[in-house]
PDB file of N, CA and C in Angstrom:
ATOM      1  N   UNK A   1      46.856  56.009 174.784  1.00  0.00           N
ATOM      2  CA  UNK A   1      47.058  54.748 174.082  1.00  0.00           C
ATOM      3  C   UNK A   1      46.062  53.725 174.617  1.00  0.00           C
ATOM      4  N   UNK A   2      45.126  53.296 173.592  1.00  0.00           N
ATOM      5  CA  UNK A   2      44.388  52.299 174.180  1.00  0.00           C
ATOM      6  C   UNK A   2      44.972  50.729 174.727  1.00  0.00           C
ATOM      7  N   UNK A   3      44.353  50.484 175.167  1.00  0.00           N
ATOM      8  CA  UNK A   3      44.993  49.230 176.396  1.00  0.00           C
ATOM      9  C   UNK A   3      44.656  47.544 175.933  1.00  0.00           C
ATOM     10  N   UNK A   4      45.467  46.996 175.873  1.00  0.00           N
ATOM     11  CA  UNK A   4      44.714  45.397 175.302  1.00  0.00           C
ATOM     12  C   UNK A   4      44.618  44.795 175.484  1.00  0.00           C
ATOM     13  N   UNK A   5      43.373  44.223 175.477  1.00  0.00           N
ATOM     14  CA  UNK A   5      42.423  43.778 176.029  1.00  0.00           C
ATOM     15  C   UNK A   5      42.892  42.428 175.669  1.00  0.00           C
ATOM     16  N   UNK A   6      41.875  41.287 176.788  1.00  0.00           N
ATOM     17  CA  UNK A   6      42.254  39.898 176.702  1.00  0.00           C
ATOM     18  C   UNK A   6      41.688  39.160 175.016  1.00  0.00           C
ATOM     19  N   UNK A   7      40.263  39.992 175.030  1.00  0.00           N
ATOM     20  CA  UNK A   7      39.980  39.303 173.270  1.00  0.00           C
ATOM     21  C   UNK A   7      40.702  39.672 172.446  1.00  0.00           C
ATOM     22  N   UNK A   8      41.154  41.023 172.143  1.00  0.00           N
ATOM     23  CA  UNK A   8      42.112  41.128 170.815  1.00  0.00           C
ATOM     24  C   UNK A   8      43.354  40.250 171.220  1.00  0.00           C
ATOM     25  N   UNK A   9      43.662  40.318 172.708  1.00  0.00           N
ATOM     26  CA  UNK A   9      44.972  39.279 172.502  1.00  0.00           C
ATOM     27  C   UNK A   9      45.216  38.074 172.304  1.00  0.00           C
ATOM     28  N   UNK A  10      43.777  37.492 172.068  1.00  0.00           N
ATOM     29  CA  UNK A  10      43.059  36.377 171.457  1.00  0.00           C
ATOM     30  C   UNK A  10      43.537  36.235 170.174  1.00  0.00           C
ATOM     31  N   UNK A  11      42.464  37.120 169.364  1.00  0.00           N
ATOM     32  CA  UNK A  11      42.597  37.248 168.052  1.00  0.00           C
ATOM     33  C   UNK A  11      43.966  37.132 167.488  1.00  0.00           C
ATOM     34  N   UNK A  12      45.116  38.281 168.251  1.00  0.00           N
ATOM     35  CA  UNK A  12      46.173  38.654 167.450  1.00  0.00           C
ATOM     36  C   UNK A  12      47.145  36.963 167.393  1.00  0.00           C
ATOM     37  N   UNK A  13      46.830  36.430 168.682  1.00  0.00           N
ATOM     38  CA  UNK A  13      47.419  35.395 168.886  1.00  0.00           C
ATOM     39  C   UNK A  13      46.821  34.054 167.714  1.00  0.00           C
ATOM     40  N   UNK A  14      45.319  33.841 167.813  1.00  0.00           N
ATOM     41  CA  UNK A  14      45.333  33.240 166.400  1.00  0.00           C
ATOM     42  C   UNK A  14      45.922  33.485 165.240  1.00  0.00           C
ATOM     43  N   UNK A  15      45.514  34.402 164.912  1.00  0.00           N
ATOM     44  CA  UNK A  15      45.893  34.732 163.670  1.00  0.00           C
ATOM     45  C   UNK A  15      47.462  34.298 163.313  1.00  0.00           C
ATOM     46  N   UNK A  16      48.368  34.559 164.231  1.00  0.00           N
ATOM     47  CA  UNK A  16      49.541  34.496 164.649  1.00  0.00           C
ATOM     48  C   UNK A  16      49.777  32.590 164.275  1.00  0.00           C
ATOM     49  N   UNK A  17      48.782  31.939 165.066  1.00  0.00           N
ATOM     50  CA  UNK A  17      49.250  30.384 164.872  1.00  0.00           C
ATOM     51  C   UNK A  17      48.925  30.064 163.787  1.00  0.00           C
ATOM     52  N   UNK A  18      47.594  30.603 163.231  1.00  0.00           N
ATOM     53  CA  UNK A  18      47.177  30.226 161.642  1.00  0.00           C
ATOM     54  C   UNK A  18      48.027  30.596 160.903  1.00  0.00           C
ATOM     55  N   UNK A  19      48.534  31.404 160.737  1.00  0.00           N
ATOM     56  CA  UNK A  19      50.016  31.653 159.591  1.00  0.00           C
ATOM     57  C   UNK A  19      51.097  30.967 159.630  1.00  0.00           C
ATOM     58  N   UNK A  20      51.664  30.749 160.581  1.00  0.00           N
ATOM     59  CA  UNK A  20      52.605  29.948 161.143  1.00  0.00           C
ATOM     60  C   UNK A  20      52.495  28.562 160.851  1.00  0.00           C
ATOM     61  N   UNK A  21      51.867  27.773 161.660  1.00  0.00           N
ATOM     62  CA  UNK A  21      51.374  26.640 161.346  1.00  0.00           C
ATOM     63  C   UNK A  21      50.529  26.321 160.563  1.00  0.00           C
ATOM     64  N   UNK A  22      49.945  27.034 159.189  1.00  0.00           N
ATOM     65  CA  UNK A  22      49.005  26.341 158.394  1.00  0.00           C
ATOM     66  C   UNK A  22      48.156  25.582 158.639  1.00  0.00           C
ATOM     67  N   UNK A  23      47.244  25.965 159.854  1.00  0.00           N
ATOM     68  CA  UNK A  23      45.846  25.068 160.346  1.00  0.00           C
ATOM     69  C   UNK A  23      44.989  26.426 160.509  1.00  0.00           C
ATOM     70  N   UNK A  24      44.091  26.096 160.404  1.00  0.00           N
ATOM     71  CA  UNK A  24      42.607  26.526 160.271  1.00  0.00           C
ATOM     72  C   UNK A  24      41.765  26.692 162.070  1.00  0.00           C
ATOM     73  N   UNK A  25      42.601  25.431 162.792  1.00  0.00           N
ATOM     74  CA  UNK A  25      41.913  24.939 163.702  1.00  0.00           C
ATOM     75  C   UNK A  25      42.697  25.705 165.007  1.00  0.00           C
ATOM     76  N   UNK A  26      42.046  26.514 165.817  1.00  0.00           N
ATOM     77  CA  UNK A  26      43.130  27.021 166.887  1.00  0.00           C
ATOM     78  C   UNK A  26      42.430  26.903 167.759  1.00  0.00           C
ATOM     79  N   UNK A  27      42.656  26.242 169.517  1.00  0.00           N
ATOM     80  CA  UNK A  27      42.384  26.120 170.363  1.00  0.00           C
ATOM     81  C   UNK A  27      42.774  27.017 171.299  1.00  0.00           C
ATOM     82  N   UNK A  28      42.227  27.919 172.075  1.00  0.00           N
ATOM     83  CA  UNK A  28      42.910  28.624 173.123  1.00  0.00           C
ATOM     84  C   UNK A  28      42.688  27.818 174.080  1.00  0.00           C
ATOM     85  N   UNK A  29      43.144  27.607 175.252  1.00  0.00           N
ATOM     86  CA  UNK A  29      42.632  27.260 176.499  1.00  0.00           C
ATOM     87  C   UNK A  29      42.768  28.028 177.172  1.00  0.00           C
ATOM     88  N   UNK A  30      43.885  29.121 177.591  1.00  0.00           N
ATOM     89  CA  UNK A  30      44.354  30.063 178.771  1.00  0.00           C
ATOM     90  C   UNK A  30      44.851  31.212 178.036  1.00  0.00           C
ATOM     91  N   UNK A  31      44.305  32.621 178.558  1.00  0.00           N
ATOM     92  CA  UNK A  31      44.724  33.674 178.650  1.00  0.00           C
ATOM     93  C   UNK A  31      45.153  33.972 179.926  1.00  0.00           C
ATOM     94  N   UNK A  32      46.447  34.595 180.274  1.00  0.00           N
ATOM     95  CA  UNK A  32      47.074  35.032 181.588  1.00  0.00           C
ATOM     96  C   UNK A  32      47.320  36.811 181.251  1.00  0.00           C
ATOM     97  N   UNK A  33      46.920  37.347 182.273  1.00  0.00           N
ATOM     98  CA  UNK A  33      47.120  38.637 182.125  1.00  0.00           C
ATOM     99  C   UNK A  33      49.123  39.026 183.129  1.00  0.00           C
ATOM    100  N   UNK A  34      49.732  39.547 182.013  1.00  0.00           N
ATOM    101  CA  UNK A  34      50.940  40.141 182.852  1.00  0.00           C
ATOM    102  C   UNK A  34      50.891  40.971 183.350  1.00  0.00           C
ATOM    103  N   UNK A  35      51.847  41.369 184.412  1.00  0.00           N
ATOM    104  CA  UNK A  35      51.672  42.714 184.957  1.00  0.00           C
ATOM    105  C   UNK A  35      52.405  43.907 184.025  1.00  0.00           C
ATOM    106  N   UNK A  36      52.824  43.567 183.199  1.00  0.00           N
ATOM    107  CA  UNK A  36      53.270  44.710 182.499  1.00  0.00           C
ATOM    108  C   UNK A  36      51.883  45.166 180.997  1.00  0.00           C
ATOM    109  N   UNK A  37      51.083  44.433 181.133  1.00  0.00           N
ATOM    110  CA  UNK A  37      50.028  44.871 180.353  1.00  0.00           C
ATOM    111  C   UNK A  37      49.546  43.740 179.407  1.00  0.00           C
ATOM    112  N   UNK A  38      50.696  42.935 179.174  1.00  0.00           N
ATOM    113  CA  UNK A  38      50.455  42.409 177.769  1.00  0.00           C
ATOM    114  C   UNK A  38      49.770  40.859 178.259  1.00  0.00           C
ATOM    115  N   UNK A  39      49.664  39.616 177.603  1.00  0.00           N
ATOM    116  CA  UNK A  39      49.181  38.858 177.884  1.00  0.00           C
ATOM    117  C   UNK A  39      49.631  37.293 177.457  1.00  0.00           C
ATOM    118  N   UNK A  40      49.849  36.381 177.907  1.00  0.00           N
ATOM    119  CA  UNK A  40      50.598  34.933 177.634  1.00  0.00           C
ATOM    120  C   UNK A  40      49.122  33.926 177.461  1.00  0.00           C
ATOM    121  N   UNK A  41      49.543  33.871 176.409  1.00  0.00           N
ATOM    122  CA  UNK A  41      48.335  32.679 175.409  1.00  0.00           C
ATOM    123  C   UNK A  41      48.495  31.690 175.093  1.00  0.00           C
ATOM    124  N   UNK A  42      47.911  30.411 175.810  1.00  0.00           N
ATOM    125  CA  UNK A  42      48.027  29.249 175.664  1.00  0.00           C
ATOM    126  C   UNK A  42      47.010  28.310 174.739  1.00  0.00           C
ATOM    127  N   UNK A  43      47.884  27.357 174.408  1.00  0.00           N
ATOM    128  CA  UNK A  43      45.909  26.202 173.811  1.00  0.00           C
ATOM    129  C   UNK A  43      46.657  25.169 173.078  1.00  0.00           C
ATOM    130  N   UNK A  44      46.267  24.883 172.269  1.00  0.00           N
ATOM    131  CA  UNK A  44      46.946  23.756 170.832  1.00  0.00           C
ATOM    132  C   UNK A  44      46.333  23.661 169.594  1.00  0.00           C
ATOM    133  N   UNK A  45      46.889  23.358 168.877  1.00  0.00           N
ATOM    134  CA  UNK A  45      46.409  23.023 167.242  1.00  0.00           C
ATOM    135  C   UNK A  45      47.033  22.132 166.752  1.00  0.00           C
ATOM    136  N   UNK A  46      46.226  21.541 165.678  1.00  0.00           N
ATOM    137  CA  UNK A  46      46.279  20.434 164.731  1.00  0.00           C
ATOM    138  C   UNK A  46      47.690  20.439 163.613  1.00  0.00           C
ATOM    139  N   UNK A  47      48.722  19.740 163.946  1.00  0.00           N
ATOM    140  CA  UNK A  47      49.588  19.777 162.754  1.00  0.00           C
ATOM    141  C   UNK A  47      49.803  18.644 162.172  1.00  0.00           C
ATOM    142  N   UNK A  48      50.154  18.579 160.894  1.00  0.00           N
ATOM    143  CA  UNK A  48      50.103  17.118 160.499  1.00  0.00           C
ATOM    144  C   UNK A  48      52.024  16.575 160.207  1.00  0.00           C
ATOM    145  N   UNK A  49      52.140  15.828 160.989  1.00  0.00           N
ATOM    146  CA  UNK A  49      53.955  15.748 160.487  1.00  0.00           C
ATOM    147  C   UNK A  49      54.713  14.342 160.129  1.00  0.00           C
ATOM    148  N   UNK A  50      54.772  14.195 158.546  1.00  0.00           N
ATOM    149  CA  UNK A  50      55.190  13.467 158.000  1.00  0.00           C
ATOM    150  C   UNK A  50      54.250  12.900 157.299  1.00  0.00           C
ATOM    151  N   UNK A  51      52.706  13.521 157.040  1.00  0.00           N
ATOM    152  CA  UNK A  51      51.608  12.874 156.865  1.00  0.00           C
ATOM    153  C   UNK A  51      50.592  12.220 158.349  1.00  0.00           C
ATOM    154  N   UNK A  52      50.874  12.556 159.298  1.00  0.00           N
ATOM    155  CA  UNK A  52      50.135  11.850 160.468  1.00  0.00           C
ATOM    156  C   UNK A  52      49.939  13.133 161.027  1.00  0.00           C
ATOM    157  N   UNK A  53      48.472  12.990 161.443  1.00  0.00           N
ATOM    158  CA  UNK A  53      47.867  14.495 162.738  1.00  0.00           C
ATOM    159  C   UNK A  53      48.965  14.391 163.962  1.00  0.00           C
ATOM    160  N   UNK A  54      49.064  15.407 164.352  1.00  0.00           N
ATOM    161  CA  UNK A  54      49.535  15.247 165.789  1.00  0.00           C
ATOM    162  C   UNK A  54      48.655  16.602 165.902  1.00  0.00           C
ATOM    163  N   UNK A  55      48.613  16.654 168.003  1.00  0.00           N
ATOM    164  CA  UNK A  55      48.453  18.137 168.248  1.00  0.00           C
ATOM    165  C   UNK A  55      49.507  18.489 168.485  1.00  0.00           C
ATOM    166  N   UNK A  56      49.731  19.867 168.805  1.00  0.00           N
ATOM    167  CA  UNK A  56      50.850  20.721 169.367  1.00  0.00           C
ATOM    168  C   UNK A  56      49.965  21.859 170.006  1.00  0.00           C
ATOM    169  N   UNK A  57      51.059  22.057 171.143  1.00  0.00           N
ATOM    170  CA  UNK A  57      50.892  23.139 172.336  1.00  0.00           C
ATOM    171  C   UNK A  57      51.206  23.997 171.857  1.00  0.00           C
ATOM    172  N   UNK A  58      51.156  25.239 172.243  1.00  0.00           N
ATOM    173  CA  UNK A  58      51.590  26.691 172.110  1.00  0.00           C
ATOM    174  C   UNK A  58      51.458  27.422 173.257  1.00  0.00           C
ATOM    175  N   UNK A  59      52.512  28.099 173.370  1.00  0.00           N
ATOM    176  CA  UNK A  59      52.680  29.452 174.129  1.00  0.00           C
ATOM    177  C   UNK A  59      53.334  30.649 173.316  1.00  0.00           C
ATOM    178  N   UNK A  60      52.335  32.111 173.913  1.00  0.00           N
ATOM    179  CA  UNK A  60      52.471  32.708 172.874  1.00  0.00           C
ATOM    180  C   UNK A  60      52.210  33.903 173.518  1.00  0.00           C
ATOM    181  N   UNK A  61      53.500  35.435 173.540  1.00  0.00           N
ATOM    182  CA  UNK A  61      53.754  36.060 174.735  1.00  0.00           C
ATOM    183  C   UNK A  61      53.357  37.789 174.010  1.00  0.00           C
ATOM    184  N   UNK A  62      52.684  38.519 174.390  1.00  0.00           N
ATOM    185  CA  UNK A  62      51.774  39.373 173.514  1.00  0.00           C
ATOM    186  C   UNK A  62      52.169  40.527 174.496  1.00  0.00           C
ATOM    187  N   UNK A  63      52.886  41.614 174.062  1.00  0.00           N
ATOM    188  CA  UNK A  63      53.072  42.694 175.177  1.00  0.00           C
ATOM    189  C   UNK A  63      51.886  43.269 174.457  1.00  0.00           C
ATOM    190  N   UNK A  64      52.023  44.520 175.548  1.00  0.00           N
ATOM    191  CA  UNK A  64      50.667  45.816 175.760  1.00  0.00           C
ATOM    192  C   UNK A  64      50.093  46.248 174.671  1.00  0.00           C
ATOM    193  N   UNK A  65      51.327  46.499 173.382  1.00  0.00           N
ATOM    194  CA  UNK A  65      50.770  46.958 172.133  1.00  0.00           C
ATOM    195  C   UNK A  65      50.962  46.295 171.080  1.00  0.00           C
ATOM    196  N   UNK A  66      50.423  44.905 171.250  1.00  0.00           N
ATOM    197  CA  UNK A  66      49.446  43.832 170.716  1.00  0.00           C
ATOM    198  C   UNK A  66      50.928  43.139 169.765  1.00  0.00           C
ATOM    199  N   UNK A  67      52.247  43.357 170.104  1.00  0.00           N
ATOM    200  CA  UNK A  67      53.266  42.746 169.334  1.00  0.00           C
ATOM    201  C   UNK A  67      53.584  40.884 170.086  1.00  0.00           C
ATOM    202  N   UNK A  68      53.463  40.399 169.532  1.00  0.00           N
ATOM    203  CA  UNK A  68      54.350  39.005 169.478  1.00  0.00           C
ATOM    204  C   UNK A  68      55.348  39.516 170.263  1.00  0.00           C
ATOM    205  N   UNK A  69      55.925  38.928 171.548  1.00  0.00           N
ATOM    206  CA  UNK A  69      57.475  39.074 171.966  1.00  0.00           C
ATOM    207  C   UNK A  69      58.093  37.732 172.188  1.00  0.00           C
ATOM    208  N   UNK A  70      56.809  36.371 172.056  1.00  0.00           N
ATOM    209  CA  UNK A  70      57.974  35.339 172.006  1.00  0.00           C
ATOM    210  C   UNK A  70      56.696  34.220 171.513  1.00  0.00           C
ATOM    211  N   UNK A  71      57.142  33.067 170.888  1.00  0.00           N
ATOM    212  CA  UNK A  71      55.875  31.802 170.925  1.00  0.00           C
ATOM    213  C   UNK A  71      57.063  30.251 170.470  1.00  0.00           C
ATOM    214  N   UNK A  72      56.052  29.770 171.779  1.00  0.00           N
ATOM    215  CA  UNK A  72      56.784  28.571 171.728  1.00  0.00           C
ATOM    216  C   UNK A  72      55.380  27.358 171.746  1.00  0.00           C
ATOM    217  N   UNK A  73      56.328  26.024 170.745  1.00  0.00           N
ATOM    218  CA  UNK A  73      55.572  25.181 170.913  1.00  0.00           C
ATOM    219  C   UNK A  73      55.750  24.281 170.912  1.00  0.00           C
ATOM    220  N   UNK A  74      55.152  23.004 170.709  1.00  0.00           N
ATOM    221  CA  UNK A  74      55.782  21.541 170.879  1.00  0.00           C
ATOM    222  C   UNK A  74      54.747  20.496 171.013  1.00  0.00           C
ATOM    223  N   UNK A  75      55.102  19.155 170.496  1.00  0.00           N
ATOM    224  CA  UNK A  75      54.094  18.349 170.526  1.00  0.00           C
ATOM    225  C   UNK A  75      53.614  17.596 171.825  1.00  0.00           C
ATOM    226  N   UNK A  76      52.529  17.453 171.791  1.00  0.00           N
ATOM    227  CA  UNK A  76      51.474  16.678 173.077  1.00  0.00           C
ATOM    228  C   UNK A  76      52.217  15.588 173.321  1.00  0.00           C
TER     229      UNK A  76
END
Protein backbone atom coordinates (compact mmCIF):
# COMPACT_ATOMS: atom_id res chain seq x y z
CA UNK A 1 0.00 0.00 0.00
CA UNK A 2 1.48 3.15 -1.01
CA UNK A 3 2.14 5.68 1.79
CA UNK A 4 0.91 9.48 1.92
CA UNK A 5 2.71 11.68 1.37
CA UNK A 6 2.66 15.35 2.81
CA UNK A 7 1.65 16.90 -0.91
CA UNK A 8 -1.24 14.70 -1.72
CA UNK A 9 -2.29 15.41 1.87
CA UNK A 10 -2.22 18.84 0.69
CA UNK A 11 -4.19 18.44 -2.23
CA UNK A 12 -6.82 16.03 -0.67
CA UNK A 13 -7.18 18.60 2.07
CA UNK A 14 -7.90 21.49 -0.44
CA UNK A 15 -9.98 20.13 -2.38
CA UNK A 16 -11.80 19.12 0.78
CA UNK A 17 -12.13 23.08 1.90
CA UNK A 18 -13.06 24.14 -1.67
CA UNK A 19 -16.21 22.06 -1.62
CA UNK A 20 -17.15 22.73 1.65
CA UNK A 21 -16.72 26.23 1.91
CA UNK A 22 -17.27 27.50 -1.63
CA UNK A 23 -13.94 29.54 -2.01
CA UNK A 24 -11.55 29.20 -4.61
CA UNK A 25 -8.89 30.64 -2.24
CA UNK A 26 -7.09 28.03 0.19
CA UNK A 27 -4.25 28.84 2.37
CA UNK A 28 -2.22 26.08 3.93
CA UNK A 29 0.15 27.19 6.47
CA UNK A 30 1.08 23.81 8.41
CA UNK A 31 1.34 20.29 7.55
CA UNK A 32 2.07 18.02 10.77
CA UNK A 33 3.02 14.56 10.16
CA UNK A 34 1.19 11.87 12.77
CA UNK A 35 2.63 9.04 13.99
CA UNK A 36 0.12 6.84 12.78
CA UNK A 37 0.82 7.89 9.10
CA UNK A 38 -1.73 10.29 8.28
CA UNK A 39 -1.37 14.04 8.51
CA UNK A 40 -3.17 17.32 10.38
CA UNK A 41 -3.60 20.35 7.97
CA UNK A 42 -3.78 23.67 8.91
CA UNK A 43 -4.17 27.37 7.07
CA UNK A 44 -7.41 29.59 6.38
CA UNK A 45 -9.73 30.74 3.73
CA UNK A 46 -11.87 33.43 2.63
CA UNK A 47 -15.64 33.16 3.63
CA UNK A 48 -18.04 35.70 3.15
CA UNK A 49 -20.90 35.77 6.08
CA UNK A 50 -23.90 37.74 5.81
CA UNK A 51 -22.37 39.52 2.82
CA UNK A 52 -18.97 40.67 4.63
CA UNK A 53 -15.36 38.70 3.96
CA UNK A 54 -14.19 37.22 6.98
CA UNK A 55 -11.22 34.63 7.16
CA UNK A 56 -11.62 31.34 8.80
CA UNK A 57 -9.12 28.80 10.21
CA UNK A 58 -9.16 25.24 9.51
CA UNK A 59 -8.00 22.13 10.86
CA UNK A 60 -8.21 19.21 8.94
CA UNK A 61 -7.20 15.49 10.14
CA UNK A 62 -6.17 13.08 7.05
CA UNK A 63 -5.31 9.40 8.13
CA UNK A 64 -2.74 7.16 6.07
CA UNK A 65 -5.21 6.35 3.29
CA UNK A 66 -5.85 9.83 2.31
CA UNK A 67 -9.61 9.76 4.18
CA UNK A 68 -10.87 12.94 6.05
CA UNK A 69 -11.20 11.69 9.83
CA UNK A 70 -12.13 15.06 11.24
CA UNK A 71 -12.07 19.15 10.09
CA UNK A 72 -12.65 21.85 12.16
CA UNK A 73 -12.98 25.51 11.74
CA UNK A 74 -13.75 28.88 12.88
CA UNK A 75 -13.39 32.46 12.42
CA UNK A 76 -10.06 34.66 12.92
Amino acid sequence: MPQLSKESAKVIVVDFVRKHKNTNKVDVAMIEAKDDGGFIVRGTCPISLEGHPWAEKFEVVVDAKGKIRSAFANLL
